[in-house]
Protein backbone atom coordinates (compact mmCIF):
# COMPACT_ATOMS: atom_id res chain seq x y z
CA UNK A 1 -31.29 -20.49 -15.37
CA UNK A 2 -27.79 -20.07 -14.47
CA UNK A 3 -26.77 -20.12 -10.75
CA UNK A 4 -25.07 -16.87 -9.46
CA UNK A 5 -22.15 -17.50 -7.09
CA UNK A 6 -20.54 -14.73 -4.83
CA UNK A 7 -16.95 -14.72 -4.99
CA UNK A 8 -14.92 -13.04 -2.85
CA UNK A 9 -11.89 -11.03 -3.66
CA UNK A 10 -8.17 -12.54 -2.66
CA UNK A 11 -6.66 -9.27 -2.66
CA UNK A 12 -9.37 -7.83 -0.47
CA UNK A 13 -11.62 -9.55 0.30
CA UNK A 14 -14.76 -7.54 -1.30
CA UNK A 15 -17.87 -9.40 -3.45
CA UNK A 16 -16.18 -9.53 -6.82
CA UNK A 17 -17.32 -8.97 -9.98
CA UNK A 18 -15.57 -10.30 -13.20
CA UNK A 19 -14.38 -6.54 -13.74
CA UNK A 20 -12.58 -6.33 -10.84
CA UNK A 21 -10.54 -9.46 -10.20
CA UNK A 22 -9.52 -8.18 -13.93
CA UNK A 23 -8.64 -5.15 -12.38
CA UNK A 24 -6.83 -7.03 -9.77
CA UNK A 25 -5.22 -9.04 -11.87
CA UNK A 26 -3.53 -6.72 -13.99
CA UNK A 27 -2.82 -4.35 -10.75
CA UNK A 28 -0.96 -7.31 -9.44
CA UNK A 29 1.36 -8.02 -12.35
CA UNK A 30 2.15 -4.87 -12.24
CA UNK A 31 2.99 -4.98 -8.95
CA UNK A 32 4.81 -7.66 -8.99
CA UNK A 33 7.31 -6.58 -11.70
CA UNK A 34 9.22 -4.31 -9.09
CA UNK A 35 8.94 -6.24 -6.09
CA UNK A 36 12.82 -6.45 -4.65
CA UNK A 37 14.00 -10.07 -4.27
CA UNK A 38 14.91 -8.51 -0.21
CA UNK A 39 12.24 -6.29 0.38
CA UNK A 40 13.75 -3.46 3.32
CA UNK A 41 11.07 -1.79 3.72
CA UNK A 42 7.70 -2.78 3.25
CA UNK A 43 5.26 0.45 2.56
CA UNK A 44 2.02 -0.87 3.92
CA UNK A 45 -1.14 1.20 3.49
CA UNK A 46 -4.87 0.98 3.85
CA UNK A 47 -7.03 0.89 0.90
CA UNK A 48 -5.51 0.96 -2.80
CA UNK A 49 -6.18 4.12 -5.11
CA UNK A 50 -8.81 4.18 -6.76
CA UNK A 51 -7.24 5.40 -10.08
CA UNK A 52 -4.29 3.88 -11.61
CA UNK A 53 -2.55 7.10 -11.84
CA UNK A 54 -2.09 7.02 -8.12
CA UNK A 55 -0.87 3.45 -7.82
CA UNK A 56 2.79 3.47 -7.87
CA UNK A 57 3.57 0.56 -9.95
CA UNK A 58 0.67 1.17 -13.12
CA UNK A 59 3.04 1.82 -16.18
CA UNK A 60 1.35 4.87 -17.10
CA UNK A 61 2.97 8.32 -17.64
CA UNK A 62 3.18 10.22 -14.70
CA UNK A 63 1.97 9.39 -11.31
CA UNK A 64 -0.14 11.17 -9.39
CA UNK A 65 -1.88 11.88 -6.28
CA UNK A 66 -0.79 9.20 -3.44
CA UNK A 67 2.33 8.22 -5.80
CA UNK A 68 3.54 11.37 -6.37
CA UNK A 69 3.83 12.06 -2.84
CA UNK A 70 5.29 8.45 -1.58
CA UNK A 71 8.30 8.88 -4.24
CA UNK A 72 8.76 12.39 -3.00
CA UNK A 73 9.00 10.93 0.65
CA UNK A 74 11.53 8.30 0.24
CA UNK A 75 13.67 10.94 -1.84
CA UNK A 76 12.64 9.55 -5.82
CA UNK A 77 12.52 12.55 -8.37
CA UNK A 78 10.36 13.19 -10.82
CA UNK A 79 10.91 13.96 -14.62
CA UNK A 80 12.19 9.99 -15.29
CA UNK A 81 10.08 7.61 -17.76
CA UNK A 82 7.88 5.42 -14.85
CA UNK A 83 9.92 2.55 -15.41
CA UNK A 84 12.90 3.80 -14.33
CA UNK A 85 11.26 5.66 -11.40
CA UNK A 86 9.84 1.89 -10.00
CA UNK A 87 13.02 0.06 -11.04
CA UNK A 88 14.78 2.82 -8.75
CA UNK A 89 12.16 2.10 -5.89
CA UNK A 90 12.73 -1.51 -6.27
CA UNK A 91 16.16 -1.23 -6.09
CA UNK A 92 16.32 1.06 -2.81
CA UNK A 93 14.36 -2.29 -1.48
CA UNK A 94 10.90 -0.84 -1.06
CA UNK A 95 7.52 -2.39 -1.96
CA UNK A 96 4.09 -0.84 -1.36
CA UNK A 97 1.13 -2.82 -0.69
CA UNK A 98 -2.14 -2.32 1.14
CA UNK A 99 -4.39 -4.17 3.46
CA UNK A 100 -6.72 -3.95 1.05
CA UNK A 101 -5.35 -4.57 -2.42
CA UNK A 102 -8.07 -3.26 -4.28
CA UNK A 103 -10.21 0.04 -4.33
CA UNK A 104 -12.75 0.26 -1.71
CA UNK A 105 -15.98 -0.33 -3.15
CA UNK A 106 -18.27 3.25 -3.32
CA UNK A 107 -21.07 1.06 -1.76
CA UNK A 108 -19.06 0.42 1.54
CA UNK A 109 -17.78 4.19 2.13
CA UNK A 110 -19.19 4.23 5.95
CA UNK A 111 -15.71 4.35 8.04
CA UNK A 112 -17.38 1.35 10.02
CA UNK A 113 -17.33 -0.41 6.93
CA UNK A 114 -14.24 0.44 6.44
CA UNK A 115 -12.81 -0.58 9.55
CA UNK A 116 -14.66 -3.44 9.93
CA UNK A 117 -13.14 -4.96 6.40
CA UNK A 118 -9.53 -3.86 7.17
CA UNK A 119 -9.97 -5.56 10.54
CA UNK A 120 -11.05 -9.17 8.37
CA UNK A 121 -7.76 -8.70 5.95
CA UNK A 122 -4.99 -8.21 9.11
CA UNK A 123 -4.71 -11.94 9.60
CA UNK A 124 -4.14 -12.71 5.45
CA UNK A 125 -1.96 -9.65 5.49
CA UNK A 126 0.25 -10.75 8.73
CA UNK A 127 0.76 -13.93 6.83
CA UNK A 128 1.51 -12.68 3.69
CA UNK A 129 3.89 -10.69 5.72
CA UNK A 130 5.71 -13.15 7.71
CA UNK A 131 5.54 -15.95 4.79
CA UNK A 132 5.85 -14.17 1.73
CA UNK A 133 7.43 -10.87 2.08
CA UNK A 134 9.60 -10.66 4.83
CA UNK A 135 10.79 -7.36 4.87
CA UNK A 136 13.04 -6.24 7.80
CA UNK A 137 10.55 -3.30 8.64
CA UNK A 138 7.02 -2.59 7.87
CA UNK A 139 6.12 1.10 8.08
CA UNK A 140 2.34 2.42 7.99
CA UNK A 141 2.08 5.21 5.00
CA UNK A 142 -1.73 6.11 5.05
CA UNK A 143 -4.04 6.69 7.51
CA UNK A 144 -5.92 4.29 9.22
CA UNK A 145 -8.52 3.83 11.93
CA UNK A 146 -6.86 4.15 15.32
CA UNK A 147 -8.11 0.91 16.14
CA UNK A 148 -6.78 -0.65 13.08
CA UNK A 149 -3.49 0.48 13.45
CA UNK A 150 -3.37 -0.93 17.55
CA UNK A 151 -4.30 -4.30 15.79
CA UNK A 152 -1.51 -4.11 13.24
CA UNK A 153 1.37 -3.17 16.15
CA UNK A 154 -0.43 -6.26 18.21
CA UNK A 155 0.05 -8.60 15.17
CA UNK A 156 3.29 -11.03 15.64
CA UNK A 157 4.45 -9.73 11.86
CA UNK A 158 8.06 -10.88 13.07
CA UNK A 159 9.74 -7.55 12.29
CA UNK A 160 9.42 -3.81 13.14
CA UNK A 161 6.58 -1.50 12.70
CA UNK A 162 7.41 1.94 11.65
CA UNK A 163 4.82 4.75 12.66
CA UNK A 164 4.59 8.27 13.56
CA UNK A 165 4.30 8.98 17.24
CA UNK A 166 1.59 5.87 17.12
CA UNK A 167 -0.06 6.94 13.92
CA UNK A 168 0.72 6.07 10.06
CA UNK A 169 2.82 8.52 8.63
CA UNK A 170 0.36 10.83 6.61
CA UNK A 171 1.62 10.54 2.86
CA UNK A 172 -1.56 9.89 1.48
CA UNK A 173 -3.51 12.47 -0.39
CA UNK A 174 -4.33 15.20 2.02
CA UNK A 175 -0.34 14.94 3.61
CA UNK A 176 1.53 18.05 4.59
CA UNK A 177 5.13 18.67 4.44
CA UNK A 178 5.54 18.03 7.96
CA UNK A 179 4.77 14.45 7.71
CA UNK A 180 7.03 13.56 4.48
CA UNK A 181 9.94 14.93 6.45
CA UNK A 182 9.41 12.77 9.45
CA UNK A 183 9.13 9.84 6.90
CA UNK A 184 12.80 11.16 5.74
CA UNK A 185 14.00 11.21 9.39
CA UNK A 186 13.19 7.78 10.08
CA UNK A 187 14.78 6.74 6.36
CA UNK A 188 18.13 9.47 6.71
CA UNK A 189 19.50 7.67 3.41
CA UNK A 190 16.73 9.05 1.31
CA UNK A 191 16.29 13.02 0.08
CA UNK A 192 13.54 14.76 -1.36
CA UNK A 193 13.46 14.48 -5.15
């Protein structure tokens, strides 16, 4: 009889099955192939997509969904081979990560759930943040619980925190126009694509 152990995710902290630190894994070398040596601005959202289509660094043909719309925000055209698309997002010094690194698991889709387990990943992600990353700004790009996001402006990150009038600017999937431009007034160097 073989013992069963419960292992938690690093990236976010979710029981993990072999599947998905494989998953993980591979999302993270992906990841880490365009992260700038001086990150500017780190992109920091809440959960990560669940497809690969909509996670800005997966090396597959055309992105999609959340992507589509972050490139479009900071002023990176379509119509480029991906590569080139995340080697020009790594160059303009940005790097997107989430709070929590993986996709949400479908069994914990109850927003206090949800809340609850972005609330236990702020201190590993103000770390990371401080120790690892140092960007010189940190800007919100999905939404969040209101309480989560007064948690991340209370966190000693060492470094400015970009939002919206006290909300994450709204680039995620159901975004409007209206927020991508007030992304692109905060960032005046970048232009829609």
């Amino acid at each position: 009889m073989s013992d069963s152990i419960d292992l938690r995710c690093d990236g976010c902290g979710q029981i993990a099955s072999p599947e998905h630190i494989d998953r993980r894994l591979r999302r993270l070398e992906w990841a880490t192939r365009y992260r700038p040596v001086h990150i500017q601005t780190l992109l920091l959202g809440a959960v990560a997509p669940v497809e690969d289509s909509e996670f800005l660094y997966s090396p597959g043909e055309e992105f999609r969904g959340e992507a589509a719309l972050l490139l479009r925000a900071v002023g990176i055209a379509a119509g480029k081979p991906p590569e080139a698309i995340q080697a020009e997002f790594q160059r303009a010094g940005y790097f997107l990560t989430y709070v929590l690194e993986c996709p949400l698991d479908k069994a914990l889709n109850a927003k206090a759930d949800l809340a609850r387990l972005l609330k236990e990943r702020l201190p590993v992600v103000a770390s990371r943040i401080r120790r690892s990353l140092k960007p010189k700004v940190v800007t919100l790009v999905t939404e969040l619980p209101q309480s989560v996001v007064e948690d991340i402006l209370a966190l000693d990150l060492g470094r400015p925190v970009i939002v919206d009038n006290g909300k994450p600017f709204a680039l995620g999937s159901a975004s409007k126009d209206g927020a991508i431009s007030k992304f692109l007034e905060r960032f005046p160097g970048s232009e829609p694509g």
